[in-house]
C-alpha atoms as a PDB file:
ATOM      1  CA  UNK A   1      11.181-181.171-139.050  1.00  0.00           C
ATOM      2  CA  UNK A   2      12.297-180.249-142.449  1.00  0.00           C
ATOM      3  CA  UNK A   3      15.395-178.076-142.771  1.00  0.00           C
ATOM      4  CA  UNK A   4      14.564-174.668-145.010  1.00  0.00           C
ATOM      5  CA  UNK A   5      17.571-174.178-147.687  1.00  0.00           C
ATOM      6  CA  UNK A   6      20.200-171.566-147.411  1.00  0.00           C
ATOM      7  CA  UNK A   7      18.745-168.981-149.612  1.00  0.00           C
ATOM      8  CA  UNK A   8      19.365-165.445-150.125  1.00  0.00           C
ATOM      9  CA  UNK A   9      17.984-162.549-151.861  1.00  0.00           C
ATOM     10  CA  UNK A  10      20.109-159.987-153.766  1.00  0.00           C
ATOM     11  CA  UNK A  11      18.121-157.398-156.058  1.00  0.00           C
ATOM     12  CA  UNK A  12      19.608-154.891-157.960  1.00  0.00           C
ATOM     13  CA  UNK A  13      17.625-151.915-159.769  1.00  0.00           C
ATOM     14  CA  UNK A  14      17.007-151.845-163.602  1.00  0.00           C
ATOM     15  CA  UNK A  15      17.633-148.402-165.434  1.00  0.00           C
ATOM     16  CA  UNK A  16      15.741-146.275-168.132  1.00  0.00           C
ATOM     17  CA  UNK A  17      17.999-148.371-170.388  1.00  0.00           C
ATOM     18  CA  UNK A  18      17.136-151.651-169.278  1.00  0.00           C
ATOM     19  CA  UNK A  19      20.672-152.139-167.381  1.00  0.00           C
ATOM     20  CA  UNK A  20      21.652-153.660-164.464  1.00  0.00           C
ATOM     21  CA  UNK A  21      25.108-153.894-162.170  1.00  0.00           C
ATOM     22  CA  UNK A  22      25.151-157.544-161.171  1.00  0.00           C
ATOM     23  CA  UNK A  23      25.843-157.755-157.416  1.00  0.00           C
ATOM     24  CA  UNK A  24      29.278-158.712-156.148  1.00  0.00           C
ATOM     25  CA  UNK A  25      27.748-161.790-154.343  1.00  0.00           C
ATOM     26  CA  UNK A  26      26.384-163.007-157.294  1.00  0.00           C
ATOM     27  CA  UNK A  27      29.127-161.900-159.652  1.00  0.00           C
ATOM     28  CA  UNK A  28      31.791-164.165-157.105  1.00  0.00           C
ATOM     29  CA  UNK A  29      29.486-167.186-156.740  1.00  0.00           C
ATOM     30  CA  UNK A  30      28.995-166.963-160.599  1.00  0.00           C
ATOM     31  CA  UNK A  31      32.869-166.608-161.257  1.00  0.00           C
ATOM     32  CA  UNK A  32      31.834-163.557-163.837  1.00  0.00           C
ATOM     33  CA  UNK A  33      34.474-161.428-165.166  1.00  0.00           C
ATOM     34  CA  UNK A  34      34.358-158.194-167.635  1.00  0.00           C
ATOM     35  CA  UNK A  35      33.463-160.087-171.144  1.00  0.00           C
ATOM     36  CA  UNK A  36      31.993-163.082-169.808  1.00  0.00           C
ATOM     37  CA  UNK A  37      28.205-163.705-171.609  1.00  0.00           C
ATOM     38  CA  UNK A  38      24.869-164.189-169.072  1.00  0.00           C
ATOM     39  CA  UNK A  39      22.346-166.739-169.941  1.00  0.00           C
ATOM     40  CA  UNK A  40      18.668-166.428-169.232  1.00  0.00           C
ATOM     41  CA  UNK A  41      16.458-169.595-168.730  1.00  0.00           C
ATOM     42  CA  UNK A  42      12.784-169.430-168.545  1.00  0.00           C
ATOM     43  CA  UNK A  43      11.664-172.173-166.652  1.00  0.00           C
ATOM     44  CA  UNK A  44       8.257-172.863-164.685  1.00  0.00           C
ATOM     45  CA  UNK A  45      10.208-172.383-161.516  1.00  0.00           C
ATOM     46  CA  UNK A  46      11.300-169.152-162.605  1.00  0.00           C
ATOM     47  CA  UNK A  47      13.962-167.330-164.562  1.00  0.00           C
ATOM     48  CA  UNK A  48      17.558-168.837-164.322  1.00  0.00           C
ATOM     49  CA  UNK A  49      20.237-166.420-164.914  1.00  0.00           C
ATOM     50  CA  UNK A  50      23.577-168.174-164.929  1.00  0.00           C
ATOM     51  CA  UNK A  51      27.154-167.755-167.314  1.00  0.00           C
ATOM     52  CA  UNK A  52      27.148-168.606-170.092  1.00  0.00           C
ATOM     53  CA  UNK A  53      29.124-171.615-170.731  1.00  0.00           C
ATOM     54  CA  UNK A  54      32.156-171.245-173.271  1.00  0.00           C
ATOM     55  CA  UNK A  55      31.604-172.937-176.659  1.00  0.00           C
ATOM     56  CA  UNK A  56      34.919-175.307-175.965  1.00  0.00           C
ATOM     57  CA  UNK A  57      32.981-176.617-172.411  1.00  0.00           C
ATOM     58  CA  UNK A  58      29.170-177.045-174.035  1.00  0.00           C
ATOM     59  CA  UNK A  59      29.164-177.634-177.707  1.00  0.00           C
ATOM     60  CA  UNK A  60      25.400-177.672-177.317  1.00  0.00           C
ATOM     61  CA  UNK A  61      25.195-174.123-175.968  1.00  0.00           C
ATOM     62  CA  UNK A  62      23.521-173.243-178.821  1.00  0.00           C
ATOM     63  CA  UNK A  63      21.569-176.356-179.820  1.00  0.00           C
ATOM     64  CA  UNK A  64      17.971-175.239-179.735  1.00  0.00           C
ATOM     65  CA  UNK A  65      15.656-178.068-180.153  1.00  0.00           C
ATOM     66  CA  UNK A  66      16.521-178.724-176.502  1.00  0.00           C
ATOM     67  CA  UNK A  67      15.813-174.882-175.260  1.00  0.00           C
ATOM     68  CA  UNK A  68      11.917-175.373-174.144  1.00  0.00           C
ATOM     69  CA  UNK A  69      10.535-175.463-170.774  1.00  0.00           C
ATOM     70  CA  UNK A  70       9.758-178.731-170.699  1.00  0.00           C
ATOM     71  CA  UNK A  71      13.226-179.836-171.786  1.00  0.00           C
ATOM     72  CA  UNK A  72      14.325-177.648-168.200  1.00  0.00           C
ATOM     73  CA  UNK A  73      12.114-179.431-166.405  1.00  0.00           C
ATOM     74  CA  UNK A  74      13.029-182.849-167.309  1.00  0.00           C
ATOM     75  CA  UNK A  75      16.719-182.663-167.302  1.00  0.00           C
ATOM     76  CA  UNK A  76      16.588-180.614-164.007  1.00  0.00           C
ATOM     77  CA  UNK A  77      18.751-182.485-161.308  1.00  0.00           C
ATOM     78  CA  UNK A  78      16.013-183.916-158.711  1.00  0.00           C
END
């Protein structure tokens, strides 16, 4: 038998002006403090919504000939 993974489910409301408060969970396992930048992936899986890594860690951060689904998909760890 197949072990199910360790997930959990945090939600968070959206307001009139399109703003959320990120929950504390998420904010700790993230390592998000006031300034830090969020990055949204579209994948087929679903939306990714991680930090943004600083410039000095990725210098591709903002390479986009990379930034398509497919390009997710196939660097994805298996």
């Amino acid at each position: 038998m197949a072990s199910r993974p360790d997930v959990r489910v945090v939600t968070s409301k959206l307001t009139s002006k399109a703003q959320t408060v990120v929950p504390r969970i998420i904010r700790e396992r993230l390592g998000l403090r006031p300034g830090d930048t969020l990055r949204y992936r579209i994948t087929r899986a679903g939306i990714v919504i991680d930090r943004r890594p600083d410039r000095e860690d990725d210098p591709f951060v903002e390479f986009a000939e990379w930034a398509g689904a497919e390009d997710d998909e196939a660097f994805e760890d298996p």
